[in-house]
N, C-alpha and C. Protein backbone atom coordinates (compact mmCIF):
# COMPACT_ATOMS: atom_id res chain seq x y z
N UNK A 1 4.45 -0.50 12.59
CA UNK A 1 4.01 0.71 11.94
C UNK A 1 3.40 1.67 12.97
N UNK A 2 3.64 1.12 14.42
CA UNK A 2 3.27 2.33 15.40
C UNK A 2 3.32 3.48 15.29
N UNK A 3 4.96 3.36 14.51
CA UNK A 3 5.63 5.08 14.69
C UNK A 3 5.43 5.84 13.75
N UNK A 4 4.76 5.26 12.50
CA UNK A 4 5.26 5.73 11.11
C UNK A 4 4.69 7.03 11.11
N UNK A 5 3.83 7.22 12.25
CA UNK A 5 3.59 8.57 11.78
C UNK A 5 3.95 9.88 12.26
N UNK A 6 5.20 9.20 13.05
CA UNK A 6 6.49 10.25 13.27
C UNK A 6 6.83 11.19 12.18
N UNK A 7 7.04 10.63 10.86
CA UNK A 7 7.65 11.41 9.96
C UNK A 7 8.83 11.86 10.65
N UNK A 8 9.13 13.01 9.62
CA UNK A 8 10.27 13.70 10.63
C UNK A 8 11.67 13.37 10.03
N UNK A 9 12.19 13.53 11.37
CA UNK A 9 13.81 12.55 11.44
C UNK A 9 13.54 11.32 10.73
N UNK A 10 12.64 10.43 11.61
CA UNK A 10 12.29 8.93 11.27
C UNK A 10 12.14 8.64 10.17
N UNK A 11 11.64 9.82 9.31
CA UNK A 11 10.96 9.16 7.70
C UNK A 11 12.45 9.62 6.92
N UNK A 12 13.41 10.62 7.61
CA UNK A 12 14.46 11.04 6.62
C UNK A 12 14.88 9.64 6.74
N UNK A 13 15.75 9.03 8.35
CA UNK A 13 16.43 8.27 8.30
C UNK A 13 16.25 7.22 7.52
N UNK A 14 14.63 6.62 7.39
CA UNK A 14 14.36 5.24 6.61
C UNK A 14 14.49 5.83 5.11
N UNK A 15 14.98 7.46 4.53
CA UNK A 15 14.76 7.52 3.09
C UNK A 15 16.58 7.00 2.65
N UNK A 16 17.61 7.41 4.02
CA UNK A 16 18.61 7.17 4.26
C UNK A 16 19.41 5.76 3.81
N UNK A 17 18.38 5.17 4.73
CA UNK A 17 18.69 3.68 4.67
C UNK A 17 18.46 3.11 3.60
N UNK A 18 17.58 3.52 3.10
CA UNK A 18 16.88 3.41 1.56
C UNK A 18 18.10 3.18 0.47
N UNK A 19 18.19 4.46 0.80
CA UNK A 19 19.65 4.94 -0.40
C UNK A 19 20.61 4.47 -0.23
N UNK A 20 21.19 3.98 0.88
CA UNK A 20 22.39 3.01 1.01
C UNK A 20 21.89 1.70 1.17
N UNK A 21 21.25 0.94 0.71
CA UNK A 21 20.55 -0.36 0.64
C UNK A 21 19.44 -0.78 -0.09
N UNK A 22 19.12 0.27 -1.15
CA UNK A 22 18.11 -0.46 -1.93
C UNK A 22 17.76 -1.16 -2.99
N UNK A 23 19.49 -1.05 -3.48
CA UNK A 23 19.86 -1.92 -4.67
C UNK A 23 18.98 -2.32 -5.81
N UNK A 24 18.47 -0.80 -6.45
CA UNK A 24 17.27 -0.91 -7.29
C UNK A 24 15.75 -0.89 -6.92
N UNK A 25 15.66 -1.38 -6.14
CA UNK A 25 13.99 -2.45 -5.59
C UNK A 25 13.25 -0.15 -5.64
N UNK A 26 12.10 -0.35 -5.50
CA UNK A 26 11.17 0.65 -5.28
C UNK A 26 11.39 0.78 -3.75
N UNK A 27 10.83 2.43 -3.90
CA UNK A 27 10.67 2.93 -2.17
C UNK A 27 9.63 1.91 -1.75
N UNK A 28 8.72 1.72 -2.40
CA UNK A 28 7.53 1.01 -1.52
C UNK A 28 7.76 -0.54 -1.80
N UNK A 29 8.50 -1.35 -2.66
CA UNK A 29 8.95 -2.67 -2.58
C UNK A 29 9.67 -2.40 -1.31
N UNK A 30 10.61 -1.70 -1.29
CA UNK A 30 11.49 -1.97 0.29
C UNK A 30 11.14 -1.30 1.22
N UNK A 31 10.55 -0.41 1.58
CA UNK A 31 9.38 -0.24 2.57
C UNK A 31 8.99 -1.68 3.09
N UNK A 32 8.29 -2.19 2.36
CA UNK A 32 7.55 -3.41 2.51
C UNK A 32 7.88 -5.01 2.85
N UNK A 33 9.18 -4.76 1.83
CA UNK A 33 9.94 -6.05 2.37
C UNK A 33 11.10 -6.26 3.50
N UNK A 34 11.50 -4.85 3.27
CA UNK A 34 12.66 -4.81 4.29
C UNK A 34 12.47 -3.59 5.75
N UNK A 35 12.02 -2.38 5.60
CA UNK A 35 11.49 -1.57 6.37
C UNK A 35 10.16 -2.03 7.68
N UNK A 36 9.57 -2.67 6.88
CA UNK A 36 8.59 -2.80 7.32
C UNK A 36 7.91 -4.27 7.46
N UNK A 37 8.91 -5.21 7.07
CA UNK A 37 8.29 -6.60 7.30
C UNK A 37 8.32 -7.58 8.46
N UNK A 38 7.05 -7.56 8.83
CA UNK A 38 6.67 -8.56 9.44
C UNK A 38 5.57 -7.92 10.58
N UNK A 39 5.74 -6.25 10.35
CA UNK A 39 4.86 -5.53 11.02
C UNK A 39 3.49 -5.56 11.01
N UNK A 40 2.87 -5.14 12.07
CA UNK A 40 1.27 -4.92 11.67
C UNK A 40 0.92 -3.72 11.09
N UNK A 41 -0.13 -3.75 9.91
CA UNK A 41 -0.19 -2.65 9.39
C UNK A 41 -1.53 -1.98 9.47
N UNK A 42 -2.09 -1.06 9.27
CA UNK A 42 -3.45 -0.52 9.23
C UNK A 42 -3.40 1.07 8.50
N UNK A 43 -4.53 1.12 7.97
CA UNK A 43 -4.86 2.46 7.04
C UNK A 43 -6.01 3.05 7.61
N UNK A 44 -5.55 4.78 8.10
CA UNK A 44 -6.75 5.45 8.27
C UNK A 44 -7.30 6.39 7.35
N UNK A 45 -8.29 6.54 6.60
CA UNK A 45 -9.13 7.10 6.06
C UNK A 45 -10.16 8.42 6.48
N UNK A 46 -10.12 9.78 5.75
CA UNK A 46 -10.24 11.03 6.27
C UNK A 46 -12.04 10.29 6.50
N UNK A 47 -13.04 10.80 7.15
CA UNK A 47 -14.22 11.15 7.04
C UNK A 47 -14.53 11.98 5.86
N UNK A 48 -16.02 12.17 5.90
CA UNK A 48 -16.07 13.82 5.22
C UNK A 48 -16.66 14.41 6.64
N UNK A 49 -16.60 14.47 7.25
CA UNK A 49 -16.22 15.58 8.42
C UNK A 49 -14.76 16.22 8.47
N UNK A 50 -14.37 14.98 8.40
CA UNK A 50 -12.64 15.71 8.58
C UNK A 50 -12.16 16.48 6.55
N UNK A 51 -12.43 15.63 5.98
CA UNK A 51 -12.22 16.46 4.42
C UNK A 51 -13.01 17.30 4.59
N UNK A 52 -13.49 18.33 5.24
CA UNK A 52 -14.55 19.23 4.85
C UNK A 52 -13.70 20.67 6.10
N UNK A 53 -13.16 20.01 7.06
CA UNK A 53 -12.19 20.70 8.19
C UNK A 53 -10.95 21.07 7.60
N UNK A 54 -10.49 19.94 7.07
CA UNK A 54 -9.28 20.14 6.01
C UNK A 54 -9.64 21.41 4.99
N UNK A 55 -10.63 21.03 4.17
CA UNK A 55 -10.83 21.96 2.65
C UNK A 55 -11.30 23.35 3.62
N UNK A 56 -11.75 23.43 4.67
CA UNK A 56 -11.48 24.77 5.24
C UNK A 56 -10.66 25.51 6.15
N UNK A 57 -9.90 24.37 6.59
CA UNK A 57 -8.15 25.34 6.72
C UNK A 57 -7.66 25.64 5.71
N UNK A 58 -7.60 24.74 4.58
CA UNK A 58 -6.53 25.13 3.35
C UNK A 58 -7.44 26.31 2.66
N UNK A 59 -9.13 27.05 3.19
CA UNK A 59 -9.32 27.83 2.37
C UNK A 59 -8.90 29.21 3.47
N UNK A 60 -8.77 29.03 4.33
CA UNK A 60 -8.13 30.42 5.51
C UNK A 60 -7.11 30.24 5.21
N UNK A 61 -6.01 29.17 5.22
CA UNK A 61 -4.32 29.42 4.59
C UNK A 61 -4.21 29.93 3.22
N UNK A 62 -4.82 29.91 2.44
CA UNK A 62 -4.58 30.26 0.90
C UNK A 62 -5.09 31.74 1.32
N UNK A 63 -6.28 32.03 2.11
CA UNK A 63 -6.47 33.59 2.35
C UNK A 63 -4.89 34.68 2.67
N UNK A 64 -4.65 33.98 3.63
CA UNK A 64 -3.13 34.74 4.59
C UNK A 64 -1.68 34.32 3.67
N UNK A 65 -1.89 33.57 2.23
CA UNK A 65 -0.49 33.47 1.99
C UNK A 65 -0.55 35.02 1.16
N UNK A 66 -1.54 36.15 0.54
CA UNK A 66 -1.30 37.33 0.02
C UNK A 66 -0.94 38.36 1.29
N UNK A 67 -0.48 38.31 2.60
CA UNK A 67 -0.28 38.66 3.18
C UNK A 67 1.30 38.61 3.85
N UNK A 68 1.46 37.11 3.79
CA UNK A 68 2.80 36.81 3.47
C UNK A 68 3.45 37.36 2.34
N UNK A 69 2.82 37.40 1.21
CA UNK A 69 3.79 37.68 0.33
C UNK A 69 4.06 39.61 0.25
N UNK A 70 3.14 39.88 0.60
CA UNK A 70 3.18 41.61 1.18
C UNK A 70 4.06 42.11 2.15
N UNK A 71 4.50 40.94 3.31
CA UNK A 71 5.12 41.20 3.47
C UNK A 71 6.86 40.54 3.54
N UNK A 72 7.28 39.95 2.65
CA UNK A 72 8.13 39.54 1.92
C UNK A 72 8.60 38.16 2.37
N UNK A 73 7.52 37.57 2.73
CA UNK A 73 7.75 35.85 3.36
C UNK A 73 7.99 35.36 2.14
N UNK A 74 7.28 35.51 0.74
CA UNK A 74 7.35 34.22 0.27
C UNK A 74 8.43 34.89 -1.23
């Protein structure tokens, strides 16, 4: 699970593989049994330092999307 947080290409290809091999089972049953087994795994968890960095980018991006849309981005 080094890479997983490539996303990207990497996360299309494993949605890929998914779909031609998952013979029913759940994204996260085969994630788990077949994607990802036998790997080491670990979970990181935001702070509230970092949720508080987050909730104030997303409040300067929600400022600039009426700007985008003024000028015909969205």
């Amino acid at each position: 699970m080094t890479r997983a947080c490539e996303g990207g290409a990497w996360g299309m290809a494993l949605l890929a593989a998914f779909v031609c091999e998952g013979n029913g089972k759940s994204l996260a049953d085969w994630l788990d049994k077949r994607a990802f087994a036998g790997m080491e795994k670990s979970t990181v968890s935001a702070n509230t330092e970092g949720s508080k960095g987050w909730a104030a980018y997303m409040a300067q991006y929600r400022k600039g999307l009426g700007a985008v849309k003024v000028l015909g981005g969205i």
